[in-house]
N, C-alpha and C. Protein backbone atom coordinates (compact mmCIF):
# COMPACT_ATOMS: atom_id res chain seq x y z
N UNK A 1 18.67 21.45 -0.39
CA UNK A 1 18.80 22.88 -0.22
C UNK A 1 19.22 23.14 1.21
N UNK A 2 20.40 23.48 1.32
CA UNK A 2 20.71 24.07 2.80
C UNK A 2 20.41 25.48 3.00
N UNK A 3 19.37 25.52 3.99
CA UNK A 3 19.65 27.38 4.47
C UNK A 3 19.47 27.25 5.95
N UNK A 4 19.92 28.26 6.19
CA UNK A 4 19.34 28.71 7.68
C UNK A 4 18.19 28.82 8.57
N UNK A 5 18.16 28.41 9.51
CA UNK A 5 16.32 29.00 10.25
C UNK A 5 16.32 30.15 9.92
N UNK A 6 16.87 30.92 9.82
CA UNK A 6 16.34 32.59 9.41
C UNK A 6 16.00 32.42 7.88
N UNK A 7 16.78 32.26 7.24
CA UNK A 7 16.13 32.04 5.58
C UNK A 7 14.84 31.11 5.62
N UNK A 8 14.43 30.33 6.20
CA UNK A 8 13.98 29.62 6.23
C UNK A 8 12.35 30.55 6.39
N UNK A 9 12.66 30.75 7.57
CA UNK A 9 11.54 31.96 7.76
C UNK A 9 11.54 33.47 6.89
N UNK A 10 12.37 33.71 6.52
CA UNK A 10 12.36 34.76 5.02
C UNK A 10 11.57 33.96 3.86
N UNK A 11 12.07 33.05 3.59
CA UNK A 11 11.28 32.79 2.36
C UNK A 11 9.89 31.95 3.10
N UNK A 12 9.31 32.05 4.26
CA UNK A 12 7.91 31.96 4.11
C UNK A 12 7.43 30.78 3.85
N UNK A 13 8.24 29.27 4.65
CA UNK A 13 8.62 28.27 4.76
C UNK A 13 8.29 27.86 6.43
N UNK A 14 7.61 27.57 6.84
CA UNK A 14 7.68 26.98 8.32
C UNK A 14 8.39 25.34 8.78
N UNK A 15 9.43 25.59 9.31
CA UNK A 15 10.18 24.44 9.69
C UNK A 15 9.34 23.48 10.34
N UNK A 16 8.47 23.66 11.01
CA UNK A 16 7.74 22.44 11.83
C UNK A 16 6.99 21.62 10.41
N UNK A 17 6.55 22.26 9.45
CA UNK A 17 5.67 21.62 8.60
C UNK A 17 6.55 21.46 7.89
N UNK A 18 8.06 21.04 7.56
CA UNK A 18 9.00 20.65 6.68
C UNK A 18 9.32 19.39 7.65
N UNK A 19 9.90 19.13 8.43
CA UNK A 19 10.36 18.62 9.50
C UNK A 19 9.19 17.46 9.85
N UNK A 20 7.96 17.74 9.87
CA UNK A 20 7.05 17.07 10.13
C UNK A 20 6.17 16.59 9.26
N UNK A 21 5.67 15.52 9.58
CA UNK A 21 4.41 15.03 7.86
C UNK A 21 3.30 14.55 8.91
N UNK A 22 2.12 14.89 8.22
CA UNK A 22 0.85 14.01 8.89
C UNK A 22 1.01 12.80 9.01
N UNK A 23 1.44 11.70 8.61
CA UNK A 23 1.55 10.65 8.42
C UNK A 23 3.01 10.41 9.28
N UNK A 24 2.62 9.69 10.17
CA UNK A 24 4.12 9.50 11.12
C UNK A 24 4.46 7.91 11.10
N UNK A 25 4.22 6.81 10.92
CA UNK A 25 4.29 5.77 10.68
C UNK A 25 4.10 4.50 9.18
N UNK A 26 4.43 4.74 8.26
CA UNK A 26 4.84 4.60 7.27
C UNK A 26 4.69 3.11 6.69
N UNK A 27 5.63 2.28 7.56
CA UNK A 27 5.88 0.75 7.27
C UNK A 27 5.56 -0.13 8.16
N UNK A 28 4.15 -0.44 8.70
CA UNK A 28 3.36 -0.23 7.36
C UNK A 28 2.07 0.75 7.73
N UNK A 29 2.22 1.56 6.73
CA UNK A 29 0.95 2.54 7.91
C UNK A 29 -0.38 2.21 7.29
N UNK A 30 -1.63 2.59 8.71
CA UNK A 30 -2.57 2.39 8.79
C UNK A 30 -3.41 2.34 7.62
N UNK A 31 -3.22 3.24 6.11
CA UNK A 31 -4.21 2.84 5.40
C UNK A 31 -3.36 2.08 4.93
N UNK A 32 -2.22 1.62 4.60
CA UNK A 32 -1.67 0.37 3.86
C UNK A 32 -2.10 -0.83 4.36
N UNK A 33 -2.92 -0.87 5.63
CA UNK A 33 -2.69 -2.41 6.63
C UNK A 33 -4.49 -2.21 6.04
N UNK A 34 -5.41 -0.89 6.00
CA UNK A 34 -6.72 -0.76 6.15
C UNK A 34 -7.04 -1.36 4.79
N UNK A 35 -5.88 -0.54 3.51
CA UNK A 35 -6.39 -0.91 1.74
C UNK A 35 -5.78 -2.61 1.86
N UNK A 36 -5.75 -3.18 2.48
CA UNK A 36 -4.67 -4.61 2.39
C UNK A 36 -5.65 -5.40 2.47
N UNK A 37 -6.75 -5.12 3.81
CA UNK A 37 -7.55 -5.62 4.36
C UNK A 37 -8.53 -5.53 3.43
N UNK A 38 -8.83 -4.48 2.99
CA UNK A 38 -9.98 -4.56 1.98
C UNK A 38 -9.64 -5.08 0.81
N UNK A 39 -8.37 -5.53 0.33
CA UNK A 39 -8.46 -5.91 -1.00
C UNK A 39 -8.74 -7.35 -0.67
N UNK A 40 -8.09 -8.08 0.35
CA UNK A 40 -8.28 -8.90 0.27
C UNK A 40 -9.93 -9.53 0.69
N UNK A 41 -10.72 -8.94 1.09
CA UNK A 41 -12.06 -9.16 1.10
C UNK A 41 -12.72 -9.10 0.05
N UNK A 42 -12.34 -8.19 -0.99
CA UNK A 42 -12.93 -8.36 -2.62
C UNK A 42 -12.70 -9.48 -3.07
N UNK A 43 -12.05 -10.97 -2.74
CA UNK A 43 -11.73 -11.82 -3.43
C UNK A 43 -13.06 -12.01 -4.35
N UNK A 44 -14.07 -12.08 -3.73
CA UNK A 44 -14.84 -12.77 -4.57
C UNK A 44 -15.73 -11.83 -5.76
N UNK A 45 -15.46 -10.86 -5.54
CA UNK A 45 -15.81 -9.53 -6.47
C UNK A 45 -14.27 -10.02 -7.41
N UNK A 46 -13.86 -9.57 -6.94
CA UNK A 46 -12.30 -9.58 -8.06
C UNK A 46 -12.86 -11.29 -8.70
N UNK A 47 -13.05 -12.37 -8.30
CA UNK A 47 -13.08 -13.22 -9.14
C UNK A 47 -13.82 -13.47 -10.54
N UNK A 48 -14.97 -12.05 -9.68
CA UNK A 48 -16.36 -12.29 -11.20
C UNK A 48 -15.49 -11.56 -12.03
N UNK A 49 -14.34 -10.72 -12.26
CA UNK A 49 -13.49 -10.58 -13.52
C UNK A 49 -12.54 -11.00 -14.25
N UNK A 50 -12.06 -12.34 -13.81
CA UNK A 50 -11.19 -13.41 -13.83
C UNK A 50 -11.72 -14.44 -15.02
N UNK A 51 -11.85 -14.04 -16.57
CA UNK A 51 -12.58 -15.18 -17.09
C UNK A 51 -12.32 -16.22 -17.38
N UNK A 52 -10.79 -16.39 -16.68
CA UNK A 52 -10.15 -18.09 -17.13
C UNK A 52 -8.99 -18.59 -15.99
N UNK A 53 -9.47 -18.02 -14.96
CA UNK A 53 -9.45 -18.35 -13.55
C UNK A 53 -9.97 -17.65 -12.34
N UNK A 54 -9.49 -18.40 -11.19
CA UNK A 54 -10.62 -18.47 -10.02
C UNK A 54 -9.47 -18.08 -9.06
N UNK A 55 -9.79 -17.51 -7.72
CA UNK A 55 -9.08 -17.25 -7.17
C UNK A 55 -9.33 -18.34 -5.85
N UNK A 56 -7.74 -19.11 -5.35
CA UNK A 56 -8.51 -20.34 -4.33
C UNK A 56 -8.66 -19.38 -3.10
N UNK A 57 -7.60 -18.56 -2.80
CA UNK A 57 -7.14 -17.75 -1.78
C UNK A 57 -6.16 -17.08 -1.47
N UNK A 58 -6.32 -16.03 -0.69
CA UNK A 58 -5.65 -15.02 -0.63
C UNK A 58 -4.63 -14.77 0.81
N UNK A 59 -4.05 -14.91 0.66
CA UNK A 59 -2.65 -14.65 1.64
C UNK A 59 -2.59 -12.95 1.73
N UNK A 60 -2.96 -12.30 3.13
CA UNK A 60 -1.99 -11.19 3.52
C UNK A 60 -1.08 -10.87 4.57
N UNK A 61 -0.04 -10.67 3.87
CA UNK A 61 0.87 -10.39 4.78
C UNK A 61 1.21 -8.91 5.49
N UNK A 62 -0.06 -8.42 5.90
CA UNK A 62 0.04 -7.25 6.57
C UNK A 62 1.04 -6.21 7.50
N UNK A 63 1.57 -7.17 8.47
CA UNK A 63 2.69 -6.97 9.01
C UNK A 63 4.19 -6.62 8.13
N UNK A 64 3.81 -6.67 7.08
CA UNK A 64 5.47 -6.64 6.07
C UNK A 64 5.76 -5.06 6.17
N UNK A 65 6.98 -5.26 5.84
CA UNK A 65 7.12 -3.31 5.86
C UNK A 65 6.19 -2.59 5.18
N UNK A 66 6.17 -3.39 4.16
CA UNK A 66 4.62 -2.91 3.38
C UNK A 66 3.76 -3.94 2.82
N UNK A 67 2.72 -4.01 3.41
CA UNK A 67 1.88 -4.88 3.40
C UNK A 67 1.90 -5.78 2.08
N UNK A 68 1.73 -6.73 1.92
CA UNK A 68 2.00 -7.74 0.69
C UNK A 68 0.87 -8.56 0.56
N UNK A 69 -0.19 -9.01 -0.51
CA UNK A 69 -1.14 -9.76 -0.56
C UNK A 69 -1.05 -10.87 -1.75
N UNK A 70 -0.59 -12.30 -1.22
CA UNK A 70 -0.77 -13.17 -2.42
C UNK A 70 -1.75 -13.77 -2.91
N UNK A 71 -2.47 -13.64 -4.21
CA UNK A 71 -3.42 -14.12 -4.50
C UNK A 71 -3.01 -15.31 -5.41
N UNK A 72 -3.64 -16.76 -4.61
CA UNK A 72 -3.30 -17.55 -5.26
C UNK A 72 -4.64 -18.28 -6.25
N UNK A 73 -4.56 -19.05 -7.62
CA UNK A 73 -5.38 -18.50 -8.66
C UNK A 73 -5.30 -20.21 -9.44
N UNK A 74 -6.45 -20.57 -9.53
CA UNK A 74 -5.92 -21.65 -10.74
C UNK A 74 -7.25 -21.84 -12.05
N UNK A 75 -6.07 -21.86 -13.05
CA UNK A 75 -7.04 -21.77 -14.57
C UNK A 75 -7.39 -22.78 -14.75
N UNK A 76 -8.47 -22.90 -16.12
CA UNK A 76 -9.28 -23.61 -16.40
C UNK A 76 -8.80 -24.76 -16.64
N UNK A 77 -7.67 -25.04 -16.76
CA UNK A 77 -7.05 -26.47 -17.04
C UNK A 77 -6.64 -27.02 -15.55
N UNK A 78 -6.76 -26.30 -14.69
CA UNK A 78 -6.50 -26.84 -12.83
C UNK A 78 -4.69 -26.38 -12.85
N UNK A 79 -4.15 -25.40 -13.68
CA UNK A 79 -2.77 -25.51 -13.14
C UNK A 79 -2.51 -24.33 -12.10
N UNK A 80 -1.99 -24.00 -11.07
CA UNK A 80 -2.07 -22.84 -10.40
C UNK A 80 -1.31 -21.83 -11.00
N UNK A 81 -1.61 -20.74 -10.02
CA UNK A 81 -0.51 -19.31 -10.49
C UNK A 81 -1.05 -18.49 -9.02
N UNK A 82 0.20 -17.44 -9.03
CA UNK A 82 -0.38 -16.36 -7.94
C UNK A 82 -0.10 -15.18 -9.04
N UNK A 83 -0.25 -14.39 -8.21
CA UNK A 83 -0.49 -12.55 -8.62
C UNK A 83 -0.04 -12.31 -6.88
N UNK A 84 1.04 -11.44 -6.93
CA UNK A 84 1.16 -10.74 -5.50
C UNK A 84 0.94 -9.56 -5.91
N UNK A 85 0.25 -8.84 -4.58
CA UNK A 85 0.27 -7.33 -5.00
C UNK A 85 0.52 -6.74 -3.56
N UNK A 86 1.67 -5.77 -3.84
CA UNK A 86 2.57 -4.90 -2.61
C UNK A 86 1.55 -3.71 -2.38
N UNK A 87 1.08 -3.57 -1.31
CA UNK A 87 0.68 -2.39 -0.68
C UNK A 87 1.22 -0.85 -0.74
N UNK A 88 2.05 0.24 -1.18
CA UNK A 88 2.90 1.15 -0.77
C UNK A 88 1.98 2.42 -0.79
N UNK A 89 2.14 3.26 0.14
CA UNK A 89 1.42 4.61 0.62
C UNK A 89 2.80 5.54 0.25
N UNK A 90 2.41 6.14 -0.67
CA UNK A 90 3.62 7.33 -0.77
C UNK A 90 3.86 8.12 -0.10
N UNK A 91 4.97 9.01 -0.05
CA UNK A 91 4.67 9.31 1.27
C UNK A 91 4.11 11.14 0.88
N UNK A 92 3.63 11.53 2.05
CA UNK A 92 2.57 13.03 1.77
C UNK A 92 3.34 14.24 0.89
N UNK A 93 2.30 15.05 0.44
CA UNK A 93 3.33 16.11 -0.20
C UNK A 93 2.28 17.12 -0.35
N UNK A 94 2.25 17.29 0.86
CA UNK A 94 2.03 18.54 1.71
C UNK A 94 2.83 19.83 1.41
């Protein structure tokens, strides 16, 4: 939608709060690096729901544009597997 700063302020719209979001850092922002951190500390909660594997360990890659956590996993027969799970914070909608 293109309008003007004057339309803008007619229809009862403030440009600073269009222009601007609470959230100023994104990739990877603070609760993405905070929920990253905590998932990966549930390993061993998350494992008591795992009934035909175990989790050996968990890889996070926090620093990624958006945080990335590999959980690596091996079943009852000893063969491995991972599960990655991507971090993403949508962004506000304010």
């Amino acid at each position: 939608m293109h309008c003007s700063f004057w339309q803008w302020i007619y229809l009862g719209l403030r440009i600073d709060k269009i222009l601007t979001m609470k959230t100023e850092h994104y990739n990877p922002s603070q609760l993405e690096v905070e929920f990253s951190y905590a998932l990966a500390e549930l390993q061993k909660e998350l494992g008591k729901f795992l009934t035909h594997n175990t989790i050996s360990k968990v890889e996070n890659k926090v620093h990624e544009d958006n945080p990335v956590l590999l959980f690596h996993l091996v079943d009852k027969d000893g063969d491995p597997h991972e599960v990655v799970i991507q971090v993403i914070q949508r962004v506000d909608k304010f």
